[in-house]
PDB file of N, CA and C in Angstrom:
ATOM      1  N   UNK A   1     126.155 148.909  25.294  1.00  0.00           N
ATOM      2  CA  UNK A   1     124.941 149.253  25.998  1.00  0.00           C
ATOM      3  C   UNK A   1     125.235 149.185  27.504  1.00  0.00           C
ATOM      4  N   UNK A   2     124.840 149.994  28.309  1.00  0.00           N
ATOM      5  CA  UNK A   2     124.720 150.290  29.720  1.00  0.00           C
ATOM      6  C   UNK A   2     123.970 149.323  30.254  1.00  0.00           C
ATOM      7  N   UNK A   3     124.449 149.188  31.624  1.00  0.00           N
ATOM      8  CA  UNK A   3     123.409 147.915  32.172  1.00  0.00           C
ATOM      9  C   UNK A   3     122.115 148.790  33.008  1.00  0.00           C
ATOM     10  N   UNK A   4     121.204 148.078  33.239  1.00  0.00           N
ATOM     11  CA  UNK A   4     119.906 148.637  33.509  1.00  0.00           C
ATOM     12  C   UNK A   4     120.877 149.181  35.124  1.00  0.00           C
ATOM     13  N   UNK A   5     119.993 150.633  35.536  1.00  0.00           N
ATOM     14  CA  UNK A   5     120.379 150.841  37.077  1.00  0.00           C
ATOM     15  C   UNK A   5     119.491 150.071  37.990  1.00  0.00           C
ATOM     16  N   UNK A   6     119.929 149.587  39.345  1.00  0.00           N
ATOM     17  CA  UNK A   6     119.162 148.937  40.178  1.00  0.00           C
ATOM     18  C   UNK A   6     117.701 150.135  40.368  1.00  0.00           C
ATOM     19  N   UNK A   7     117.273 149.511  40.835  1.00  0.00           N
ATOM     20  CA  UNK A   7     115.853 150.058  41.633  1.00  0.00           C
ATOM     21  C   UNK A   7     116.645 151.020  43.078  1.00  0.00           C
ATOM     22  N   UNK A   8     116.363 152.022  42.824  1.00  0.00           N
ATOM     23  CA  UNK A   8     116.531 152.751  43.620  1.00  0.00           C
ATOM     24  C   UNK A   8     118.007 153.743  43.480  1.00  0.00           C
ATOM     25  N   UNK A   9     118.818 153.255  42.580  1.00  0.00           N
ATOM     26  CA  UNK A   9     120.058 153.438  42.756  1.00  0.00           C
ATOM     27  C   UNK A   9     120.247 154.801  42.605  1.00  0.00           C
ATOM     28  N   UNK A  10     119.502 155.868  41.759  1.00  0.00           N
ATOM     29  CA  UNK A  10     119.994 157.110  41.842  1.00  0.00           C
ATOM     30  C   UNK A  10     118.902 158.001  42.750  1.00  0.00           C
ATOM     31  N   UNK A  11     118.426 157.646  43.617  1.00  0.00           N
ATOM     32  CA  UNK A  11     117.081 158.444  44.488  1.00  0.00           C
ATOM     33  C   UNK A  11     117.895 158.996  45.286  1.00  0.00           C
ATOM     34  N   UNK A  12     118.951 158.699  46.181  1.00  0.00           N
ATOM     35  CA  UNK A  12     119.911 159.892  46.796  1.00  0.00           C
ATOM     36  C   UNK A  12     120.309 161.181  45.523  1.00  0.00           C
ATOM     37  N   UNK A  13     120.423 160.492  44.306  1.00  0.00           N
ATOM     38  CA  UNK A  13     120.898 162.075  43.386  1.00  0.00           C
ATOM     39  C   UNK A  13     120.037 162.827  43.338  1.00  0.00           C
ATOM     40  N   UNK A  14     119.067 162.226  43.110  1.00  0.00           N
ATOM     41  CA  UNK A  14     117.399 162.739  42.469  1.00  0.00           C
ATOM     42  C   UNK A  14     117.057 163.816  43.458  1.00  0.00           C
ATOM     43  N   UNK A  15     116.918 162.942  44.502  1.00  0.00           N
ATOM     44  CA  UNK A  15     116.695 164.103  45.974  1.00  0.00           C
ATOM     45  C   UNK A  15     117.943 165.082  46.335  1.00  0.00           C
ATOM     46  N   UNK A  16     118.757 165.562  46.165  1.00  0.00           N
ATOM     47  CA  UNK A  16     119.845 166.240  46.107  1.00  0.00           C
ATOM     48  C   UNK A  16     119.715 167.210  44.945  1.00  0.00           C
ATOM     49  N   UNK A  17     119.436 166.920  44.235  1.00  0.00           N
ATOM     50  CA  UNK A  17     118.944 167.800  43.250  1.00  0.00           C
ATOM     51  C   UNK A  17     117.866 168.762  43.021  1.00  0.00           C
ATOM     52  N   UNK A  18     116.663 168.137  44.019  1.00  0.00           N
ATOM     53  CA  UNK A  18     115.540 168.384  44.126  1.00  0.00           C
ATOM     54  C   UNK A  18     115.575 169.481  45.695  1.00  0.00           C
ATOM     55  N   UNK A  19     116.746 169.325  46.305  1.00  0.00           N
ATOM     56  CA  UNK A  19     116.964 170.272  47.343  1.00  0.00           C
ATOM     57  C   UNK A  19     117.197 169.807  48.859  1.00  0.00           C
ATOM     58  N   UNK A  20     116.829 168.407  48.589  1.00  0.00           N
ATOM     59  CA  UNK A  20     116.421 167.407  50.024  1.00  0.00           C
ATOM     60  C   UNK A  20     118.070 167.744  50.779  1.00  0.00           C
ATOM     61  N   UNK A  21     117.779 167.743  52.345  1.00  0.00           N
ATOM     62  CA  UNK A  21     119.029 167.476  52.850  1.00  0.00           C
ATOM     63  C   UNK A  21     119.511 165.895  53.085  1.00  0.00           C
ATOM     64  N   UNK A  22     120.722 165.948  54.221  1.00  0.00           N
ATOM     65  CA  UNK A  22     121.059 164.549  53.638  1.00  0.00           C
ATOM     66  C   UNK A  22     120.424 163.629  54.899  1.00  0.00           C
ATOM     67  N   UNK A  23     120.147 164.758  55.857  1.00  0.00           N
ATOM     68  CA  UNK A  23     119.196 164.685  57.119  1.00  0.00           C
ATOM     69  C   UNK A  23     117.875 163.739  56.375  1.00  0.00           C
ATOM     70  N   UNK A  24     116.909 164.618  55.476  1.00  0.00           N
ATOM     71  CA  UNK A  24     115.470 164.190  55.462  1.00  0.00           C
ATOM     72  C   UNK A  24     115.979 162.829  54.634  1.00  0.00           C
ATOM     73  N   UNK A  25     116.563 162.842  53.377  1.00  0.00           N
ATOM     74  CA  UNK A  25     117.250 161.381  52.697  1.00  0.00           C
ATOM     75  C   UNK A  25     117.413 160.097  53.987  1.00  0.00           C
ATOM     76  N   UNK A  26     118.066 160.499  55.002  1.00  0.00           N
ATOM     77  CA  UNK A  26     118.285 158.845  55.549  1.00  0.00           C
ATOM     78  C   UNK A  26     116.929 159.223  56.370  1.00  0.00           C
ATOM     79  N   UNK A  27     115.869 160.154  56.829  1.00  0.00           N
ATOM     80  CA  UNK A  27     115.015 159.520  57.600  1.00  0.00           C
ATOM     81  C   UNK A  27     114.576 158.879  56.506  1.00  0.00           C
ATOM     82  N   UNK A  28     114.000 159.109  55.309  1.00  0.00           N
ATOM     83  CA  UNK A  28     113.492 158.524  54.058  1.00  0.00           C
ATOM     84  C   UNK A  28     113.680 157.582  54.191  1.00  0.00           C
ATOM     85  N   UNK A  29     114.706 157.127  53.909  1.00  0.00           N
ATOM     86  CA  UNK A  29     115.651 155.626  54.081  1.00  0.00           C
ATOM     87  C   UNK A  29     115.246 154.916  55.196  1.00  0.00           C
ATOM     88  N   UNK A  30     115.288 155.606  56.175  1.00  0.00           N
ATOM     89  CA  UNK A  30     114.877 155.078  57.735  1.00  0.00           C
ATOM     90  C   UNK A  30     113.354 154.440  57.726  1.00  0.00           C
ATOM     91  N   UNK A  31     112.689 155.091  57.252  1.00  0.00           N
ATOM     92  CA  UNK A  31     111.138 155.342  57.084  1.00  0.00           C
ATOM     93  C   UNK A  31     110.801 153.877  56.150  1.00  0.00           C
ATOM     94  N   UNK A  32     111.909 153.257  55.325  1.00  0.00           N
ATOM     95  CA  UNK A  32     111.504 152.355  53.823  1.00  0.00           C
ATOM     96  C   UNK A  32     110.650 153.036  52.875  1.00  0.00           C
ATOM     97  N   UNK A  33     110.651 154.735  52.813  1.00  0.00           N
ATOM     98  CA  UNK A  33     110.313 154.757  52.018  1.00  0.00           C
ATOM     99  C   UNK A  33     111.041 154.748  50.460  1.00  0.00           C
ATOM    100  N   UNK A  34     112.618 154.857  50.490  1.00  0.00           N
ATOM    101  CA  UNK A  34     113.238 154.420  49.925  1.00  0.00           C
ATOM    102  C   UNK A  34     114.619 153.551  50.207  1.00  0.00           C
TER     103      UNK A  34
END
């Protein structure tokens, strides 16, 4: 069995996928919103 992923751990993929650049991702980050 796989170990649980942290909280948050794949939201850079998620958003990359979803189209986000890597620009809007760290204001995100910047922001706490993730």
């Amino acid at each position: 069995m796989d170990p649980v992923p942290a909280l948050g751990e794949h939201s850079t993929a998620i958003l990359r996928e979803l189209g986000r650049s890597d620009a809007d991702i760290e204001q995100l980050r910047a922001d706490g919103v993730i």
